[in-house]
PDB file of N, CA and C in Angstrom:
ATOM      1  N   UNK A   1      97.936  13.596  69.981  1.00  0.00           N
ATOM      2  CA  UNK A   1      96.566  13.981  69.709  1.00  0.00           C
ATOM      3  C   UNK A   1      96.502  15.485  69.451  1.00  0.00           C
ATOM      4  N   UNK A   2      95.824  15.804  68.361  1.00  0.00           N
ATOM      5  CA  UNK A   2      96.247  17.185  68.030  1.00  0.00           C
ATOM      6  C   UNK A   2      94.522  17.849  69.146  1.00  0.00           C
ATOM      7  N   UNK A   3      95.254  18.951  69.155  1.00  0.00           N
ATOM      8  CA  UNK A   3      94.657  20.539  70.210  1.00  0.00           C
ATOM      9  C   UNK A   3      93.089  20.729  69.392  1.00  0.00           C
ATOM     10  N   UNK A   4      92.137  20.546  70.035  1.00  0.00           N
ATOM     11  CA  UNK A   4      91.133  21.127  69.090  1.00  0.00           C
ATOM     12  C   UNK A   4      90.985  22.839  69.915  1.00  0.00           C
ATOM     13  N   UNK A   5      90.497  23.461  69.122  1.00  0.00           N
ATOM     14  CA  UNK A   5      90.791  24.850  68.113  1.00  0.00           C
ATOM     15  C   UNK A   5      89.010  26.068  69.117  1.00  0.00           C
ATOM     16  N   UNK A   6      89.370  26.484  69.626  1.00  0.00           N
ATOM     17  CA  UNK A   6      88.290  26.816  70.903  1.00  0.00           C
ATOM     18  C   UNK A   6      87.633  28.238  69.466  1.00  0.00           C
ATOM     19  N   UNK A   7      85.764  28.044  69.913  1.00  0.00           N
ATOM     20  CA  UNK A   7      85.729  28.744  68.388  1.00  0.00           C
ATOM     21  C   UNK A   7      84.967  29.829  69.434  1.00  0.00           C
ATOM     22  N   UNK A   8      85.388  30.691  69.001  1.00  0.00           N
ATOM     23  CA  UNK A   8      85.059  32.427  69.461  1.00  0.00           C
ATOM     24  C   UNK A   8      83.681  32.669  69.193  1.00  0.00           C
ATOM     25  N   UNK A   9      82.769  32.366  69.824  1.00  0.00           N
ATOM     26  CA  UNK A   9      81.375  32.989  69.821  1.00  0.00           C
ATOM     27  C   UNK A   9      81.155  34.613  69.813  1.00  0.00           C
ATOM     28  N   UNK A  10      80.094  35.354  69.349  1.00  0.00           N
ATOM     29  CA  UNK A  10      79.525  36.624  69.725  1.00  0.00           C
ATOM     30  C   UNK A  10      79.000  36.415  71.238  1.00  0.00           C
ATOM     31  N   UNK A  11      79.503  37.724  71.562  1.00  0.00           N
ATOM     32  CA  UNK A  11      78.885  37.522  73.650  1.00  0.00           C
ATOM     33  C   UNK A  11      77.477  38.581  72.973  1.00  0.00           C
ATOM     34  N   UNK A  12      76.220  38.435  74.001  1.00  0.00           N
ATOM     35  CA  UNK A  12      75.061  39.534  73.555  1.00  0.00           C
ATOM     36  C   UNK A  12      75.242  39.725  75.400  1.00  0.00           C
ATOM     37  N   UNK A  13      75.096  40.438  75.618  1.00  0.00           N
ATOM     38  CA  UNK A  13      75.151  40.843  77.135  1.00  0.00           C
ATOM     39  C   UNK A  13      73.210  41.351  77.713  1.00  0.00           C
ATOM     40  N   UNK A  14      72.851  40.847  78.252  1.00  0.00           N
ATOM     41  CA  UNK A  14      71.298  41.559  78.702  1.00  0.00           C
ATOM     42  C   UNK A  14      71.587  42.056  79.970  1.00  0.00           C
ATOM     43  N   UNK A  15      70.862  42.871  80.532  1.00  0.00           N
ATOM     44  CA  UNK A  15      71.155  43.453  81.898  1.00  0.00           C
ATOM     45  C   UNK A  15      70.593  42.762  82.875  1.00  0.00           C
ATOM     46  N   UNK A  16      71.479  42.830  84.084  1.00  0.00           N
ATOM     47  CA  UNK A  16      71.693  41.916  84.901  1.00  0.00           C
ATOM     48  C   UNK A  16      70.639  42.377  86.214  1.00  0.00           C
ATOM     49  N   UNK A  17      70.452  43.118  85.954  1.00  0.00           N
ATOM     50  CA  UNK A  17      69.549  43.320  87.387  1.00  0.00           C
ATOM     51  C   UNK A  17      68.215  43.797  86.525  1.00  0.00           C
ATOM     52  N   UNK A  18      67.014  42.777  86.015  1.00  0.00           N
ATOM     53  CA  UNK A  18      66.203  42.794  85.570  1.00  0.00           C
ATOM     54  C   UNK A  18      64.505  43.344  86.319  1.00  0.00           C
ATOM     55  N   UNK A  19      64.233  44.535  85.967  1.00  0.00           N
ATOM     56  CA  UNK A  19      63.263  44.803  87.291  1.00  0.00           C
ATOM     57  C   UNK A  19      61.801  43.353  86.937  1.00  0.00           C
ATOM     58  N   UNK A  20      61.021  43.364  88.016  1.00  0.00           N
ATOM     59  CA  UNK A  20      60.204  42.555  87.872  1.00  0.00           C
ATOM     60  C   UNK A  20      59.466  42.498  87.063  1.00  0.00           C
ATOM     61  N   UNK A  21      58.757  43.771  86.451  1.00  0.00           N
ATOM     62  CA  UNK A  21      57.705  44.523  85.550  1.00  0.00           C
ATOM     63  C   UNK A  21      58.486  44.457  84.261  1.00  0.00           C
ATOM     64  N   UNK A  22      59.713  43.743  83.711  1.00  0.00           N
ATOM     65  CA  UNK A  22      60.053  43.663  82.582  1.00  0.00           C
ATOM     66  C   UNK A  22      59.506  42.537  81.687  1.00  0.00           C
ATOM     67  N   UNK A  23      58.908  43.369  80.758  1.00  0.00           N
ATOM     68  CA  UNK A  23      57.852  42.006  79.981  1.00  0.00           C
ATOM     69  C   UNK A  23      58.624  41.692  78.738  1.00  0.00           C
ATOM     70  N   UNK A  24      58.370  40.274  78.326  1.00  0.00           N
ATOM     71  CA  UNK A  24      58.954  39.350  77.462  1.00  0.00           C
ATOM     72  C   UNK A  24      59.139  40.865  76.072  1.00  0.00           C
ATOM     73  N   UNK A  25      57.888  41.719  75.550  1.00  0.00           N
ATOM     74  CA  UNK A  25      58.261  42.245  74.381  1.00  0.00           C
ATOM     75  C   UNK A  25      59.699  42.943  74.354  1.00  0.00           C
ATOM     76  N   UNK A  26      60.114  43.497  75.860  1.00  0.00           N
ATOM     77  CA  UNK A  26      60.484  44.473  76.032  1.00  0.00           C
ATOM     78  C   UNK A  26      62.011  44.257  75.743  1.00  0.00           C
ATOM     79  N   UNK A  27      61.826  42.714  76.560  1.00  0.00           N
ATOM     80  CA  UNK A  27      63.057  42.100  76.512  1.00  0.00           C
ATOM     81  C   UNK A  27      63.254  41.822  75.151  1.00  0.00           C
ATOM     82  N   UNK A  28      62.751  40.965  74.457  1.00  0.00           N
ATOM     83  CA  UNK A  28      63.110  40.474  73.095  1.00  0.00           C
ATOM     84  C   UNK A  28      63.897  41.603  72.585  1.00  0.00           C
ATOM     85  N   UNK A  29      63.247  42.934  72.511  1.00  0.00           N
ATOM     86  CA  UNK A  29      63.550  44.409  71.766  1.00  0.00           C
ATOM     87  C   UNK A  29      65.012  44.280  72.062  1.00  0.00           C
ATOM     88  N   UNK A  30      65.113  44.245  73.322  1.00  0.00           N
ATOM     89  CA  UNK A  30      66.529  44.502  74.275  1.00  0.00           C
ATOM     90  C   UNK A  30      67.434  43.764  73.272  1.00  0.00           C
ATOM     91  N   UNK A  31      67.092  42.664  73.466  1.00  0.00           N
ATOM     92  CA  UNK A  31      68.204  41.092  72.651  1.00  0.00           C
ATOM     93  C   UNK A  31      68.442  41.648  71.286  1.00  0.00           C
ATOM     94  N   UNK A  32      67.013  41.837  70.669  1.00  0.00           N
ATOM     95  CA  UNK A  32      67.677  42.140  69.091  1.00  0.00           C
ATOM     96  C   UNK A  32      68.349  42.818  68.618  1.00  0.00           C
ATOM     97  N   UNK A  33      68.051  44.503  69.575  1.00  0.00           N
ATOM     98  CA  UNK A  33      69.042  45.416  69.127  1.00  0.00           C
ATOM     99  C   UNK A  33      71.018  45.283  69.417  1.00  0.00           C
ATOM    100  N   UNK A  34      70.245  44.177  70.508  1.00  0.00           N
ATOM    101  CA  UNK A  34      72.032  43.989  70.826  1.00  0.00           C
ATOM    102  C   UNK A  34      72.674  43.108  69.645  1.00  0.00           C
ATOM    103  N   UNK A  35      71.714  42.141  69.372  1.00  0.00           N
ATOM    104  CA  UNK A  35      72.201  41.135  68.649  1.00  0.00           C
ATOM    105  C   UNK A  35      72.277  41.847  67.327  1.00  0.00           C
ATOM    106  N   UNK A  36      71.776  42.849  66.977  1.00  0.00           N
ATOM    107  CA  UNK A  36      72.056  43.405  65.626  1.00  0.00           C
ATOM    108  C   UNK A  36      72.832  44.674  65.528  1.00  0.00           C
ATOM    109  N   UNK A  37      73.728  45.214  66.742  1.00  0.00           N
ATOM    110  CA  UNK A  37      74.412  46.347  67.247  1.00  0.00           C
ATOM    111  C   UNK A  37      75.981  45.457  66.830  1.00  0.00           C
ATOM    112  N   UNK A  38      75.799  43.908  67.624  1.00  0.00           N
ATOM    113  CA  UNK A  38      77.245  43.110  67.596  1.00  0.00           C
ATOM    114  C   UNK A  38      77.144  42.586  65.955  1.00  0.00           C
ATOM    115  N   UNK A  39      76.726  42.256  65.176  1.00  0.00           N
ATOM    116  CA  UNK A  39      76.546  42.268  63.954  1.00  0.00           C
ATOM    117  C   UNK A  39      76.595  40.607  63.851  1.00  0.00           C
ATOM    118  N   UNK A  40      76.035  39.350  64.704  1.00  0.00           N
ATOM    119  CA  UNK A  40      76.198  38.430  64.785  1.00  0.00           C
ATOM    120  C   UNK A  40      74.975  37.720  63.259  1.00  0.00           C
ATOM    121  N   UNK A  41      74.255  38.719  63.295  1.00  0.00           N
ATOM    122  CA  UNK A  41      73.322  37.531  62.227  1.00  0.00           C
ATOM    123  C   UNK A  41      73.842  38.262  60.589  1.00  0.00           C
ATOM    124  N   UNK A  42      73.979  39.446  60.708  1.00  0.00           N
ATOM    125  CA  UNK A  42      75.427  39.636  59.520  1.00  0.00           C
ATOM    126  C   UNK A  42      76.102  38.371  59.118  1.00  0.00           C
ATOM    127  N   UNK A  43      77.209  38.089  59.986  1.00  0.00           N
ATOM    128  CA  UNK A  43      78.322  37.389  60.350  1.00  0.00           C
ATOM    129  C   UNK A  43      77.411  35.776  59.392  1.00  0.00           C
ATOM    130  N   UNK A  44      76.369  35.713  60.160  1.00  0.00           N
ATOM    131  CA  UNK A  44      76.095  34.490  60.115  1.00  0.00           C
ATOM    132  C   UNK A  44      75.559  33.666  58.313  1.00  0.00           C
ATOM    133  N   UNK A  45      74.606  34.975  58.037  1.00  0.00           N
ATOM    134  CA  UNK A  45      74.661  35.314  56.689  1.00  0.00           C
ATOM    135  C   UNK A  45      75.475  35.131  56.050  1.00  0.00           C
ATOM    136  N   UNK A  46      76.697  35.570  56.104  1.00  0.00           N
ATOM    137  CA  UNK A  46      77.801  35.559  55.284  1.00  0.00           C
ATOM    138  C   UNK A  46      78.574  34.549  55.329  1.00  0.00           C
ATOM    139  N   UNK A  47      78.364  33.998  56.131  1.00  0.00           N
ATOM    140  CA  UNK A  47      79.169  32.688  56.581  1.00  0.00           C
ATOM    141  C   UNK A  47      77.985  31.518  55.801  1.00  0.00           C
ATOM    142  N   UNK A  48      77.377  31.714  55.203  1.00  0.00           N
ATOM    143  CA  UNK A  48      76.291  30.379  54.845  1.00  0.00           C
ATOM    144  C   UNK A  48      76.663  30.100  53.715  1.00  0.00           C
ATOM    145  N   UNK A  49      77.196  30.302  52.787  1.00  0.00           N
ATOM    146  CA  UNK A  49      78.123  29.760  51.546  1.00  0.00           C
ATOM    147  C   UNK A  49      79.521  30.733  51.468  1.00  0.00           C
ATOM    148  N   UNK A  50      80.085  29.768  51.059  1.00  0.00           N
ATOM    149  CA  UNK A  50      81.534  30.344  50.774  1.00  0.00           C
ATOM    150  C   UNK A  50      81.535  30.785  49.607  1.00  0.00           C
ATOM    151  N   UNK A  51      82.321  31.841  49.836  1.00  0.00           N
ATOM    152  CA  UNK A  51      82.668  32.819  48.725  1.00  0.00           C
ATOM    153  C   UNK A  51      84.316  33.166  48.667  1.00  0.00           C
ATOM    154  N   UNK A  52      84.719  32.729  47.109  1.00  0.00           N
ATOM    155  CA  UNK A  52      85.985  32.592  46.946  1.00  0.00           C
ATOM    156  C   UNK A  52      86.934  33.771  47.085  1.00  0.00           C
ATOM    157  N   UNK A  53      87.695  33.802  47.765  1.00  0.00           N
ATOM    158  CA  UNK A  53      88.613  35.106  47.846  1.00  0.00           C
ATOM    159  C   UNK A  53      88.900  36.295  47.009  1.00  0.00           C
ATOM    160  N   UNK A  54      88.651  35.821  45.552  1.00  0.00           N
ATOM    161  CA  UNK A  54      88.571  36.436  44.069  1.00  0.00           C
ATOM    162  C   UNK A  54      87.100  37.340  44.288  1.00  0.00           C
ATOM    163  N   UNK A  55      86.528  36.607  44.465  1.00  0.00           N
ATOM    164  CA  UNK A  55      85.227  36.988  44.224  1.00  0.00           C
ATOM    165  C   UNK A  55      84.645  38.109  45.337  1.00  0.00           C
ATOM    166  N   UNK A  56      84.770  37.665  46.191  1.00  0.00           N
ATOM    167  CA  UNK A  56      84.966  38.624  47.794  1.00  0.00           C
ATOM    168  C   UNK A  56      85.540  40.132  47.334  1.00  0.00           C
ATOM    169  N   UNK A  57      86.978  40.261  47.632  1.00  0.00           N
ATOM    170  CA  UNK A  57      87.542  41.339  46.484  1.00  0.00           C
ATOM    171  C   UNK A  57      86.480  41.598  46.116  1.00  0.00           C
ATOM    172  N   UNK A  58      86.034  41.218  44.836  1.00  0.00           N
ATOM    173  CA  UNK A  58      85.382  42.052  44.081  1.00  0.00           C
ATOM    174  C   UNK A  58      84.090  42.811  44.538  1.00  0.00           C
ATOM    175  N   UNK A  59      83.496  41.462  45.633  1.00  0.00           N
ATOM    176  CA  UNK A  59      82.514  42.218  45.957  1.00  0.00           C
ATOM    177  C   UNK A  59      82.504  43.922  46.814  1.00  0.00           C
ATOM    178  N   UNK A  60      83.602  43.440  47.525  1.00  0.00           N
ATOM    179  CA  UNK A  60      83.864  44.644  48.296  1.00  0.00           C
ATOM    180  C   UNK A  60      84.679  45.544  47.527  1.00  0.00           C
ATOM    181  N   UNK A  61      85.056  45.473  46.294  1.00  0.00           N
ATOM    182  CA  UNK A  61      85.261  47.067  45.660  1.00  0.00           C
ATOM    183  C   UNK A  61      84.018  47.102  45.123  1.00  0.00           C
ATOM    184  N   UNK A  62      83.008  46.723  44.895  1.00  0.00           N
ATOM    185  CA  UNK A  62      81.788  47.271  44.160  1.00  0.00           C
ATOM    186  C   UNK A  62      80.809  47.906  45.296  1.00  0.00           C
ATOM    187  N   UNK A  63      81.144  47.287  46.456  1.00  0.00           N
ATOM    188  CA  UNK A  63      80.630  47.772  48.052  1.00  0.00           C
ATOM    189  C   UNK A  63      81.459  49.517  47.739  1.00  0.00           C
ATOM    190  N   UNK A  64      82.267  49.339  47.923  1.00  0.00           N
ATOM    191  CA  UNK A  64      83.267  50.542  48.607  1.00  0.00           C
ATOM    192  C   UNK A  64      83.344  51.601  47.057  1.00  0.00           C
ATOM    193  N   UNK A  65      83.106  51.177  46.104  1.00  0.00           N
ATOM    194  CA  UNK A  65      83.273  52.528  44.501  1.00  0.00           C
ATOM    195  C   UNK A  65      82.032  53.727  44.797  1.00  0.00           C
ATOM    196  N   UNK A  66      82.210  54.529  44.712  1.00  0.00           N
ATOM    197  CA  UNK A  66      81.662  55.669  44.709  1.00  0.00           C
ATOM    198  C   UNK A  66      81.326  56.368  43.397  1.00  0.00           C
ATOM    199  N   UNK A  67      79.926  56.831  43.375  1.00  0.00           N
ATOM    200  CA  UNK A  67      79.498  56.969  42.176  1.00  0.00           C
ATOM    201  C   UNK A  67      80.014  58.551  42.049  1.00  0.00           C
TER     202      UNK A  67
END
């Protein structure tokens, strides 16, 4: 029986000792900046159609050319 393949999630870490007076906006703020610091909805974006190796390349020298 072949090994299934353990898939590496993004960790978002929130702080652990939450004072009482911490309100839902404050928190959300907290989450997003983390979640957009670890670059998980990037990731996720890019991952929603495949893009052929050829093509990739290319995109990323037209990313990286300097005018």
């Amino acid at each position: 029986m072949a090994e299934l393949k353990e898939k590496k999630y993004p960790v978002v870490n929130l702080p652990e000792n939450v004072p009482v007076d911490f309100n839902f906006e404050r928190m959300l703020k907290t989450f997003m900046k983390q979640v957009d610091k670890s670059g998980v909805l990037k990731e996720v974006k890019a991952r929603r159609y495949h893009i052929k190796p050829s093509e990739q390349k290319r995109l990323d020298r037209k990313r990286t050319k300097k005018y």
